[in-house]
Protein backbone atom coordinates (compact mmCIF):
# COMPACT_ATOMS: atom_id res chain seq x y z
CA UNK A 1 -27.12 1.68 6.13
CA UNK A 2 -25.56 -1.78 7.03
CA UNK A 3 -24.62 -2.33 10.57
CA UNK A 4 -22.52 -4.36 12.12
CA UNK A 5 -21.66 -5.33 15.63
CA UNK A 6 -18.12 -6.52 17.00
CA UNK A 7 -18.91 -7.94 20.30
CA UNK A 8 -16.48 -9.62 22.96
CA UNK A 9 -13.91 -7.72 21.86
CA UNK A 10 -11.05 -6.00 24.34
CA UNK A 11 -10.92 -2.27 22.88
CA UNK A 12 -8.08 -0.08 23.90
CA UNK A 13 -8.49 3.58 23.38
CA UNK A 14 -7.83 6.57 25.11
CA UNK A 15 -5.49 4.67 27.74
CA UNK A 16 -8.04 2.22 28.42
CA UNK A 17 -8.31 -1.53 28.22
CA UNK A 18 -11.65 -2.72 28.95
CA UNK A 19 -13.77 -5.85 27.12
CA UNK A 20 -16.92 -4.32 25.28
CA UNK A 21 -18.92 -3.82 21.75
CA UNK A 22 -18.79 -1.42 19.52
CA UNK A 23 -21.93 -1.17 16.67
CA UNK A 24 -20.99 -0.14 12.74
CA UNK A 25 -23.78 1.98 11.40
CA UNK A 26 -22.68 2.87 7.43
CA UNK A 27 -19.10 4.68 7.63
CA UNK A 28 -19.24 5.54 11.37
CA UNK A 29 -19.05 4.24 14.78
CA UNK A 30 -22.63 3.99 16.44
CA UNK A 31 -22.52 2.92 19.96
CA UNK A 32 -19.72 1.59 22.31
CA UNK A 33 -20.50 -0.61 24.94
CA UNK A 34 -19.70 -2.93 27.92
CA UNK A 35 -22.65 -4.16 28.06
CA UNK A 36 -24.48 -6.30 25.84
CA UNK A 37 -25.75 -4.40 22.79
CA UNK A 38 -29.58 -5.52 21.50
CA UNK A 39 -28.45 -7.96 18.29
CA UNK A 40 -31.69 -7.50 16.95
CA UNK A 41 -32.06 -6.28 13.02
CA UNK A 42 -27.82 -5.93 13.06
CA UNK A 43 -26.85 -7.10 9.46
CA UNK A 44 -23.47 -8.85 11.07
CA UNK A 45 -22.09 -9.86 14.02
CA UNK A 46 -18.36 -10.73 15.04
CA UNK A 47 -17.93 -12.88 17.76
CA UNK A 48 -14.19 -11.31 18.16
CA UNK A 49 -13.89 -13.10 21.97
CA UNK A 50 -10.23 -12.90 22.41
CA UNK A 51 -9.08 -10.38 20.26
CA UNK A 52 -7.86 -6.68 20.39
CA UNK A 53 -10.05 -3.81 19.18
CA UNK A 54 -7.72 -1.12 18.11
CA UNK A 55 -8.61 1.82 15.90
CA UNK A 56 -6.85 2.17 12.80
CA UNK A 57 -3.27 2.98 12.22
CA UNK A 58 -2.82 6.64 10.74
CA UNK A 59 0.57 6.38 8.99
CA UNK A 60 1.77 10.13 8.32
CA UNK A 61 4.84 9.36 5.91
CA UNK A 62 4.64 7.00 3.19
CA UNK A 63 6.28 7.03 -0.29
CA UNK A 64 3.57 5.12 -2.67
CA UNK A 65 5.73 6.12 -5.96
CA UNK A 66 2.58 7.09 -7.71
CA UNK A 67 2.87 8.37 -10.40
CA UNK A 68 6.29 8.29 -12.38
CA UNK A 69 7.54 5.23 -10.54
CA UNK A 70 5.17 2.54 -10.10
CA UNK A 71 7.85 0.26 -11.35
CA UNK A 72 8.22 0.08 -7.37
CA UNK A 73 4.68 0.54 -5.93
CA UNK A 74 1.72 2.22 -6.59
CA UNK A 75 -1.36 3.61 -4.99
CA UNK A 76 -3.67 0.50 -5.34
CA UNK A 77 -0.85 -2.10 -4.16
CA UNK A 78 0.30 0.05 -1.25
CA UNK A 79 -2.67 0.79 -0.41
CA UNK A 80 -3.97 -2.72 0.36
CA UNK A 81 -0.78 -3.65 1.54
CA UNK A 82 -1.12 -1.09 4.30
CA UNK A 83 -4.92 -2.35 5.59
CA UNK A 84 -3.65 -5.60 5.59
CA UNK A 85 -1.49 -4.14 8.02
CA UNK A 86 -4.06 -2.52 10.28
CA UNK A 87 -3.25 0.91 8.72
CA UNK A 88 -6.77 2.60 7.65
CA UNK A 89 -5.09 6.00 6.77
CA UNK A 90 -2.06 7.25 5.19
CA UNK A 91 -0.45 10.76 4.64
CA UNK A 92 2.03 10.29 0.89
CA UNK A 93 5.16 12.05 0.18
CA UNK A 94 5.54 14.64 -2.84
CA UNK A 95 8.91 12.82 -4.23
CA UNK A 96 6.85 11.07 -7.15
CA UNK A 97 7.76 12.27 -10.57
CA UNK A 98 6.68 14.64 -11.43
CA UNK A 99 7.71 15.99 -8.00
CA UNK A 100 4.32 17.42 -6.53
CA UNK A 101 5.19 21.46 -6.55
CA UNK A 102 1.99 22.54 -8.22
CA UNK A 103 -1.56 22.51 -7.17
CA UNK A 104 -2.57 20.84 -10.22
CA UNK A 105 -0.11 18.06 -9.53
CA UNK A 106 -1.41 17.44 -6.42
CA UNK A 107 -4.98 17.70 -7.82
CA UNK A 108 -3.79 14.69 -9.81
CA UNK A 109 -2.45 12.55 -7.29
CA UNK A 110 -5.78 12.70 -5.41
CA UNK A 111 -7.55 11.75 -8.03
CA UNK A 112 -5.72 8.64 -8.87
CA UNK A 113 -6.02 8.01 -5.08
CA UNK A 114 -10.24 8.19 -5.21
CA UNK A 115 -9.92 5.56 -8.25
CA UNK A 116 -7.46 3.22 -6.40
CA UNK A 117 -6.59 3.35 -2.89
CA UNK A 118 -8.43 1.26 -0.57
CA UNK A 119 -7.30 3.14 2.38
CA UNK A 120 -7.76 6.90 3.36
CA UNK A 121 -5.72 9.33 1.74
CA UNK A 122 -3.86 12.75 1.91
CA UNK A 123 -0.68 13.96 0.54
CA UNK A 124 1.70 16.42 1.03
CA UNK A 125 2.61 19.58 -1.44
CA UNK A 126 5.83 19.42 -1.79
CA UNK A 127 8.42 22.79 -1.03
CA UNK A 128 11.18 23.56 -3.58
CA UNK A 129 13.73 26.47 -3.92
CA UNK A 130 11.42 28.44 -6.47
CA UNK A 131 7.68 27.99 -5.52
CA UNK A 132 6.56 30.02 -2.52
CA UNK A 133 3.79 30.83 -4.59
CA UNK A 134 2.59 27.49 -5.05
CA UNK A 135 2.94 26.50 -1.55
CA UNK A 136 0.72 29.26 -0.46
CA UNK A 137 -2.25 28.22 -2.39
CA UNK A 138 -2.93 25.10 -0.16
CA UNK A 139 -5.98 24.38 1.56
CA UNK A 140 -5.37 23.16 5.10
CA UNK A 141 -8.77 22.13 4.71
CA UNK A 142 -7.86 18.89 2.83
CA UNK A 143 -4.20 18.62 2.69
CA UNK A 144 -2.06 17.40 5.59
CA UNK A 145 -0.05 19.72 5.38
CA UNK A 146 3.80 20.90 3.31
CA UNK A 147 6.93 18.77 3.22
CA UNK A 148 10.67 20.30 3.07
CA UNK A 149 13.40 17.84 2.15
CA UNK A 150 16.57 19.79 4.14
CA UNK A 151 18.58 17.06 2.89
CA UNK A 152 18.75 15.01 -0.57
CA UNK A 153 17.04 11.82 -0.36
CA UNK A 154 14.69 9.52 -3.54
CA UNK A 155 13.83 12.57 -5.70
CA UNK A 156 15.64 15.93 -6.71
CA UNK A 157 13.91 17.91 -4.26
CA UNK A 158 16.64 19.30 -2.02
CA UNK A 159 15.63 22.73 -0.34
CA UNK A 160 18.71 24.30 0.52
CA UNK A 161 18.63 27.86 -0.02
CA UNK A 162 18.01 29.66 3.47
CA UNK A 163 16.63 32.62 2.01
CA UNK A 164 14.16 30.33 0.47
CA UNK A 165 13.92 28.61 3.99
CA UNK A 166 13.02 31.75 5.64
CA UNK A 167 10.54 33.02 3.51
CA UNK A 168 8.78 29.66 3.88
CA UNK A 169 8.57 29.51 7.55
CA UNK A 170 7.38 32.80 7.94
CA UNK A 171 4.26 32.89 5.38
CA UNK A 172 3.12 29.17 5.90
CA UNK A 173 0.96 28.51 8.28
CA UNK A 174 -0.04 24.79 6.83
CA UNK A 175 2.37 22.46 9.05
CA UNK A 176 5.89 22.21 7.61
CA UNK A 177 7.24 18.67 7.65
CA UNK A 178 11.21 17.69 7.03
CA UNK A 179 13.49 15.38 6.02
CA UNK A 180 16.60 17.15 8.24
CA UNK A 181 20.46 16.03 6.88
CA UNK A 182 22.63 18.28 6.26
CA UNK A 183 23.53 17.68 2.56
CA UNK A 184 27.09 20.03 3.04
CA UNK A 185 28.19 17.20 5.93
CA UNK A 186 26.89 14.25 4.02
CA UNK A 187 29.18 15.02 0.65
CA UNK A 188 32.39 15.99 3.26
CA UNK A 189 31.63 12.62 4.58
CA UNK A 190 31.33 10.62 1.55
CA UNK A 191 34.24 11.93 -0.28
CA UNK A 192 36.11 10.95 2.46
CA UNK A 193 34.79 7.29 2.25
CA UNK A 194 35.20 7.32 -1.46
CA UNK A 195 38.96 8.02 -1.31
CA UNK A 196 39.27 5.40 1.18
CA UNK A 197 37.28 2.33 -0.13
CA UNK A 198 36.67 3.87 -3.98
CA UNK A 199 33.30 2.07 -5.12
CA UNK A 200 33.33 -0.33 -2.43
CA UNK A 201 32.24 1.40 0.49
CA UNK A 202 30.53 -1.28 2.75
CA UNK A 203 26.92 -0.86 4.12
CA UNK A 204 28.35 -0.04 7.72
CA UNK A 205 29.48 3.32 6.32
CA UNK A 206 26.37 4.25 5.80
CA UNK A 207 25.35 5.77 9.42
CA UNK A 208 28.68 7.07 9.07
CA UNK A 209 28.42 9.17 5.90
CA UNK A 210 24.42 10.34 7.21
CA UNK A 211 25.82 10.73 10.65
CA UNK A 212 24.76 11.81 13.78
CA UNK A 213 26.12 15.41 12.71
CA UNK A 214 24.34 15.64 9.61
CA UNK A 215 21.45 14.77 11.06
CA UNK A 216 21.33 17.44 13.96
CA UNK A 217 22.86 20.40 12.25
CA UNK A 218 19.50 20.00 9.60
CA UNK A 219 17.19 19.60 12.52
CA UNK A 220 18.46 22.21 14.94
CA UNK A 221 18.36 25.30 11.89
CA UNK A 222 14.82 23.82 10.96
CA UNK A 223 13.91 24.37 14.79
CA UNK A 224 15.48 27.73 14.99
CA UNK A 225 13.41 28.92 11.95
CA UNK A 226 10.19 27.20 13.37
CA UNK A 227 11.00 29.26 16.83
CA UNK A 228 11.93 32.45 15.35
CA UNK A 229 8.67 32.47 13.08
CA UNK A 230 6.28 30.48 14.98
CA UNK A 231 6.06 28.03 12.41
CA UNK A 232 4.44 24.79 12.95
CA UNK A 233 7.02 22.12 12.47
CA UNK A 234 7.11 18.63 12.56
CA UNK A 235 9.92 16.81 11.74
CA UNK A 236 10.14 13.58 10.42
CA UNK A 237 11.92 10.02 11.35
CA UNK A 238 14.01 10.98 14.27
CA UNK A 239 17.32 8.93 14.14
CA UNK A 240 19.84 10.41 16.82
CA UNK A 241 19.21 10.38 20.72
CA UNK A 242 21.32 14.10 19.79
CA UNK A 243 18.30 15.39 17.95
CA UNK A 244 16.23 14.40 20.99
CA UNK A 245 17.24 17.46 23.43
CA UNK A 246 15.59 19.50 20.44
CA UNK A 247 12.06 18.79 21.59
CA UNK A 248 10.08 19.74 24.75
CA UNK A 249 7.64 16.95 26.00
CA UNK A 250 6.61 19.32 29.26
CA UNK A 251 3.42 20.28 26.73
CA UNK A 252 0.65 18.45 25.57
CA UNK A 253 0.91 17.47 22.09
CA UNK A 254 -2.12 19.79 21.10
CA UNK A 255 -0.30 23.12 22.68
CA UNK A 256 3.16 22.33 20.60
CA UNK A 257 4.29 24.15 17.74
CA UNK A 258 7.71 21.81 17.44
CA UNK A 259 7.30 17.65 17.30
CA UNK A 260 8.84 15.04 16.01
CA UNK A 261 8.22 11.34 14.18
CA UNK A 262 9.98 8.17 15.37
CA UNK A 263 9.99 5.18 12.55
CA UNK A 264 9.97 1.68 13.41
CA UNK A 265 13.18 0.97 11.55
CA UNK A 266 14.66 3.13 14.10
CA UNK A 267 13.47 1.64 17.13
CA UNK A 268 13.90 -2.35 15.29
CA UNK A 269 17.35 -2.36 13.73
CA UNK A 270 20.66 -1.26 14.97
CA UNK A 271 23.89 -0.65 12.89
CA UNK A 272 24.59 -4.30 14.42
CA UNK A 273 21.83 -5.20 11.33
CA UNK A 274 23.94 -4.17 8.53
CA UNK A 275 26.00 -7.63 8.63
CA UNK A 276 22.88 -9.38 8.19
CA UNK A 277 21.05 -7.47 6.36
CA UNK A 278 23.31 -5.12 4.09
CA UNK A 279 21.08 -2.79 1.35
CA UNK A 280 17.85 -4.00 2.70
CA UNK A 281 17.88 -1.68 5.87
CA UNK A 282 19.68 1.21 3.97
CA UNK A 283 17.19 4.39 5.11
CA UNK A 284 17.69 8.26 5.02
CA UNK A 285 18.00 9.07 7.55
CA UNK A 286 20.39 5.87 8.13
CA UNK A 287 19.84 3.28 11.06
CA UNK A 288 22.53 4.55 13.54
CA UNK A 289 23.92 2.86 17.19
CA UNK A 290 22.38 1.11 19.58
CA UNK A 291 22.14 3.73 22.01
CA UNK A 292 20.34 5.45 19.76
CA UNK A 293 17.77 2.95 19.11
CA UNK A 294 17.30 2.86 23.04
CA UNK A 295 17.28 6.56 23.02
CA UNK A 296 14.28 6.66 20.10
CA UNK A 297 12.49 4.15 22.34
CA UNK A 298 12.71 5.95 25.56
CA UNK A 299 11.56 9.17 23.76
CA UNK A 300 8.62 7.40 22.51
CA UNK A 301 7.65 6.41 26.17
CA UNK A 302 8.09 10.03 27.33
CA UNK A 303 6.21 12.13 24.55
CA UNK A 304 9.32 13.75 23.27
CA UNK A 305 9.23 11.81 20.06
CA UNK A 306 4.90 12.67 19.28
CA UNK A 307 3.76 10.00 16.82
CA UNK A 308 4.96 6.84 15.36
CA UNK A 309 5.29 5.75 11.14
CA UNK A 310 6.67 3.67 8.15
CA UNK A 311 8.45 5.96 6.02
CA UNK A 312 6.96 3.03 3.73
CA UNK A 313 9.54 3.43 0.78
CA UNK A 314 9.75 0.32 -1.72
CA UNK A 315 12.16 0.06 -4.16
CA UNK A 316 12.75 -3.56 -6.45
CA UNK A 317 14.64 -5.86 -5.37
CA UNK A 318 16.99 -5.43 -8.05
CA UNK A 319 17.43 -2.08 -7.48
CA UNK A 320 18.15 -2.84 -3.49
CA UNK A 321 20.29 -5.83 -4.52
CA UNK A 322 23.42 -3.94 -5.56
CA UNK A 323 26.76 -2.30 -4.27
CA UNK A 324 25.94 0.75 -1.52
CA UNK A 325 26.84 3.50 -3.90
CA UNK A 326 23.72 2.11 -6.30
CA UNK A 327 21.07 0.68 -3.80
CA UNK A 328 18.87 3.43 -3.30
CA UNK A 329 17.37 4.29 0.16
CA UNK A 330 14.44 3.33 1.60
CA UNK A 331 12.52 -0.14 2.20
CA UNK A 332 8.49 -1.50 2.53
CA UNK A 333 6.69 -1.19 5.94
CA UNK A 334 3.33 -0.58 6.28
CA UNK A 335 2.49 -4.45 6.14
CA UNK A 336 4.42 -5.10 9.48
CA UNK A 337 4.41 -2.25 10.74
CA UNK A 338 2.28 -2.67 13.66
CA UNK A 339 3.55 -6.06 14.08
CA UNK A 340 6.81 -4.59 14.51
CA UNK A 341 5.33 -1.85 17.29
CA UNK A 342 3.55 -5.38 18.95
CA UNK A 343 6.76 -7.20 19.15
CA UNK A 344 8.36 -4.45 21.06
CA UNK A 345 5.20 -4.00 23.27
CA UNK A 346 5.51 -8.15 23.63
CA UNK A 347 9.23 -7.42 24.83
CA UNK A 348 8.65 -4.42 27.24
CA UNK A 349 9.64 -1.58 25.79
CA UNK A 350 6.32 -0.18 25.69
CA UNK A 351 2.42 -0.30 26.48
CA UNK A 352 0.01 -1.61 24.08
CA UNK A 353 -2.01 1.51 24.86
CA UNK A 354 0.88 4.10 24.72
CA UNK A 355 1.55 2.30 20.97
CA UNK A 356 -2.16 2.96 20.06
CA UNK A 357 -2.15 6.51 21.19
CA UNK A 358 1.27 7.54 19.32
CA UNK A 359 -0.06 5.49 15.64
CA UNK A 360 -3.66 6.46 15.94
CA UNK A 361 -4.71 9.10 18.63
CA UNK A 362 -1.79 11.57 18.49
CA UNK A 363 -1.43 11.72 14.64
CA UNK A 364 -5.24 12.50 15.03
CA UNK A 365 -4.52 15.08 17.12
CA UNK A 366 -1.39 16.54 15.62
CA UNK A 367 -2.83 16.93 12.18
CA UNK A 368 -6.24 17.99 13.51
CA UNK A 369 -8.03 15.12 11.05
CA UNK A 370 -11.91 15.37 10.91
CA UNK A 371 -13.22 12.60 12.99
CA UNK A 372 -10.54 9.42 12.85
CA UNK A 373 -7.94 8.45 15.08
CA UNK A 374 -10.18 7.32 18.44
CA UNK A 375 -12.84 4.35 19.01
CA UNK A 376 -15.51 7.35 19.61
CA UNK A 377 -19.23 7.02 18.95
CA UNK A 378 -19.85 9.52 15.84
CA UNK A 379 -16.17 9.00 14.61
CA UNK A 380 -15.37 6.71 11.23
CA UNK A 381 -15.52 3.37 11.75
CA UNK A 382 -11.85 2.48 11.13
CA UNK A 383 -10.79 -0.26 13.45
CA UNK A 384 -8.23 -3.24 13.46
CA UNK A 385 -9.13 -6.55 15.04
CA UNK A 386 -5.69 -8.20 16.05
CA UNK A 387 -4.83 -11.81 17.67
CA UNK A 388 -1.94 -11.10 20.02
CA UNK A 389 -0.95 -15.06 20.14
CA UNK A 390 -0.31 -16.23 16.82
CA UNK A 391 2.94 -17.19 15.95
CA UNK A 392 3.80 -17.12 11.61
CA UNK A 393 6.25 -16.06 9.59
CA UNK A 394 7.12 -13.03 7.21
CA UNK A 395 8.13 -15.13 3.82
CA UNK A 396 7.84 -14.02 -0.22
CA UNK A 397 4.22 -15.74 -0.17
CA UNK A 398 2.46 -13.34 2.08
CA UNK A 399 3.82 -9.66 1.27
CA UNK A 400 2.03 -8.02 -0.46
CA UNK A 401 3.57 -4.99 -1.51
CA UNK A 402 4.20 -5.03 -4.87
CA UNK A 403 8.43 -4.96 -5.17
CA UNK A 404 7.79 -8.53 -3.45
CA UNK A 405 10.14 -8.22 -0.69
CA UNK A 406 10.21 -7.45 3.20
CA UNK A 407 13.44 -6.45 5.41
CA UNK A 408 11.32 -8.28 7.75
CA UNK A 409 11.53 -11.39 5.82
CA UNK A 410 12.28 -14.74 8.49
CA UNK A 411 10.74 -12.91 10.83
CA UNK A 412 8.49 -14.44 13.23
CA UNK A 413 5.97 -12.65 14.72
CA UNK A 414 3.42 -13.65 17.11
CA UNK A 415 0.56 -11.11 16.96
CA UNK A 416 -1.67 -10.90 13.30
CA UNK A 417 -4.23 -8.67 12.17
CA UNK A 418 -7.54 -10.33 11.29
CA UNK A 419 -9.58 -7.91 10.23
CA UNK A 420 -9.30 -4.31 9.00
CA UNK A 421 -12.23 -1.83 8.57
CA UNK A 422 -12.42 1.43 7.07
CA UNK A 423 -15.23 3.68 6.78
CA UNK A 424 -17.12 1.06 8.70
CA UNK A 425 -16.56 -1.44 5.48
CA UNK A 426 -14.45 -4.72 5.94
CA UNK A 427 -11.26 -4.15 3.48
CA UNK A 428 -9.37 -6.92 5.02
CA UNK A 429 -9.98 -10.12 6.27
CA UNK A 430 -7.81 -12.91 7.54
CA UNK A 431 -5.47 -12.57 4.47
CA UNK A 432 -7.45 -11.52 2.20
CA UNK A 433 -8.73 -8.25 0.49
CA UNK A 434 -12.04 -7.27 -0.10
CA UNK A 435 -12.60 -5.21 -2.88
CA UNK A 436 -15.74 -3.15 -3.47
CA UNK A 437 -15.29 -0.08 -1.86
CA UNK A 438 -11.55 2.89 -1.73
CA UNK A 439 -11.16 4.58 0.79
CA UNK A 440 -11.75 8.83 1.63
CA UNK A 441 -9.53 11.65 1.23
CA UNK A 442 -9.11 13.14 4.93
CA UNK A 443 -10.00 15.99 6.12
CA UNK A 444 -8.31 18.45 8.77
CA UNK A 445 -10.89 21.21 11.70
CA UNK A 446 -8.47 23.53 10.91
């Protein structure tokens, strides 16, 4: 088994920022150190003097598009797109086409994953009006777990039935993830903006017509179900500081039933951004106010929002580049992702450790994953070796994902990743892939 020691480093992990060495031995993580670990025999050793230790990102919502639309993205761009972004691991959505509502479906989509993805996989079965059934047959052995959309989004997957709802959080007992609008409010709201503006609605609208309403009337029924059956939910890219009172941080994460995910498009943009930059920061759930931004943040500080994510969701650039009514939702993160969360840590608004915990040890511990999430001796080996001072910019020549653009674009950041490892093998370095060797499909100790 090839070793290899990263020495010098500063490692933070578990709320602690200390300078040590940590030894590679095959997929895992041998020995951590402060002091000086015997270099003897070691096949490789980093000098990383200077540079942040971090394990990898675990990014529990992503939208690869594979298969059906890898016009936009697909499992082998993403993928590499996302470890060049310190992300080792990713959880993928069911919206693909076909939707993923059958066990043999999602059979297939891990086995394009094994042949492609350079990064760790899992993916979620996906809920519909009609296949209880279906849902049922999932292993929480190797699946992360079953995603509800409560409100329309990319995809014709709408759940919206509440008998339907009902029956599903009280016979699953695989974690039930949700996109919460309420689809009822969201059509009131856009045939009012319809009559008033016709086609041209402007972007501003848009936090308007997926409002603060729609938003908490989805999330507070998906909370009463998950409290009246037990039902572990977790729902997904928090928008609304309203939605906030929902959740109870007095717990630790491991003892909740109820938690929530907070996107860095939510705690980056404002509706402010829309002027600027129109389609490209259209989402669903939509960017909202500034106070809710600083809401998101705070709730990220105090544990009421439990882990952090992309919601990764590339479309072209000709499809974003049209009127609102046509531009589809979503945008591509998991490159600068990180960068983003290191920004904000630059500016105050939170620890480097706190960001570390909520991208890599709470999603850990909130999915129950087999062995990833910590710098622990015995765990994977997936780590992220960042410079926090360098200053470059986000232009067309170094995305990577494969629709070619970045709502991050003229941005300049001032941290970079150097070097990405997962399963103890060096994916990433410096700008560059390394091919040779895809990732694992993750496992859950459940």
């Amino acid at each position: 088994m090839k070793t290899i020691l990263i020495k010098n480093a500063v490692l933070i992990n578990e709320n602690k920022t200390f300078e040590g060495n940590l030894l590679i031995e095959g997929d895992f993580i041998k020995k951590i150190s402060v002091q000086p670990i015997n270099e003897a025999g070691i096949d490789e050793i980093i000098d990383a003097k200077g540079s942040f230790l971090i394990p990898g990102l675990i990014d529990d919502q992503v939208h690869f598009r594979e298969p059906g639309l890898t016009h936009k993205a697909n499992l082998r761009t993403e993928s590499r797109a996302a470890v060049a972004g310190g992300i080792t691991s990713f959880m993928e959505m069911p919206n693909t086409v076909p939707n993923t509502v059958t066990q043999d479906l999602l059979q297939d989509k891990y086995d394009l994953a094994a042949e492609s993805s350079i990064a760790n996989y899992s993916f979620f079965f996906g809920a519909t009006n009609d296949n209880l059934d279906e849902v049922l047959k999932t292993n929480p052995k190797d699946v992360c777990g079953i995603k509800v959309f409560m409100g329309s989004s990319t995809g014709n997957m709408l759940v919206d039935n509440r008998k339907t709802l009902d029956g599903l959080f009280s016979e699953c007992e695989l974690l039930i993830a949700t996109h919460c609008e309420d689809e009822e409010t969201i059509q009131k709201n856009l045939a009012y903006y319809k009559e008033k503006y016709h086609s041209n609605i402007p972007i501003s609208a848009h936090p308007l017509i997926r409002n603060v309403e729609a938003c908490y009337k989805s999330s507070s029924m998906a909370v009463e179900l998950a409290t009246k059956h037990n039902a572990k939910l977790h729902i997904l890219h928090i928008s609304t500081e309203k939605e906030l009172a929902l959740f109870d941080n007095s717990k630790p994460l491991s003892e909740k039933r109820i938690t929530s995910e907070g996107c860095v498009h939510h705690a980056w943009f404002s509706d402010k951004d829309y002027d600027d930059k129109g389609t490209f920061i259209k989402w669903n759930p939509a960017v909202k106010s500034a106070s809710d931004r600083l809401a998101i943040i705070e709730a990220i500080n105090n544990n009421t929002i439990d882990v952090l994510a992309s919601d990764h969701a590339p479309h072209t650039l000709e499809e974003k580049n049209n009127s609102y009514l046509k531009a589809p939702s979503g945008g591509p993160l998991v490159q600068h992702a990180l960068l983003a969360w290191l920004e904000l840590v630059k500016e105050g608004k939170f620890t480097l450790e706190h960001i570390v915990q909520k991208t890599s040890h709470d999603v850990a511990t909130l999915f129950e994953i087999s062995k990833r999430g910590y710098l622990r001796e015995g765990y994977f080996a997936d780590l992220v070796l960042v410079d926090f001072d360098n200053e470059w910019e986000v232009t067309k020549d170094n995305i990577m994902y494969k629709c070619g653009w970045s709502p991050f674009e003229g941005t300049q950041f001032t941290t970079k990743v150097e070097k990405t490892f997962v399963n103890g093998t060096l994916v990433y370095d410096n700008g560059n892939i390394i091919e040779g060797r895809n990732g694992k499909r993750l496992l859950f100790e459940r």
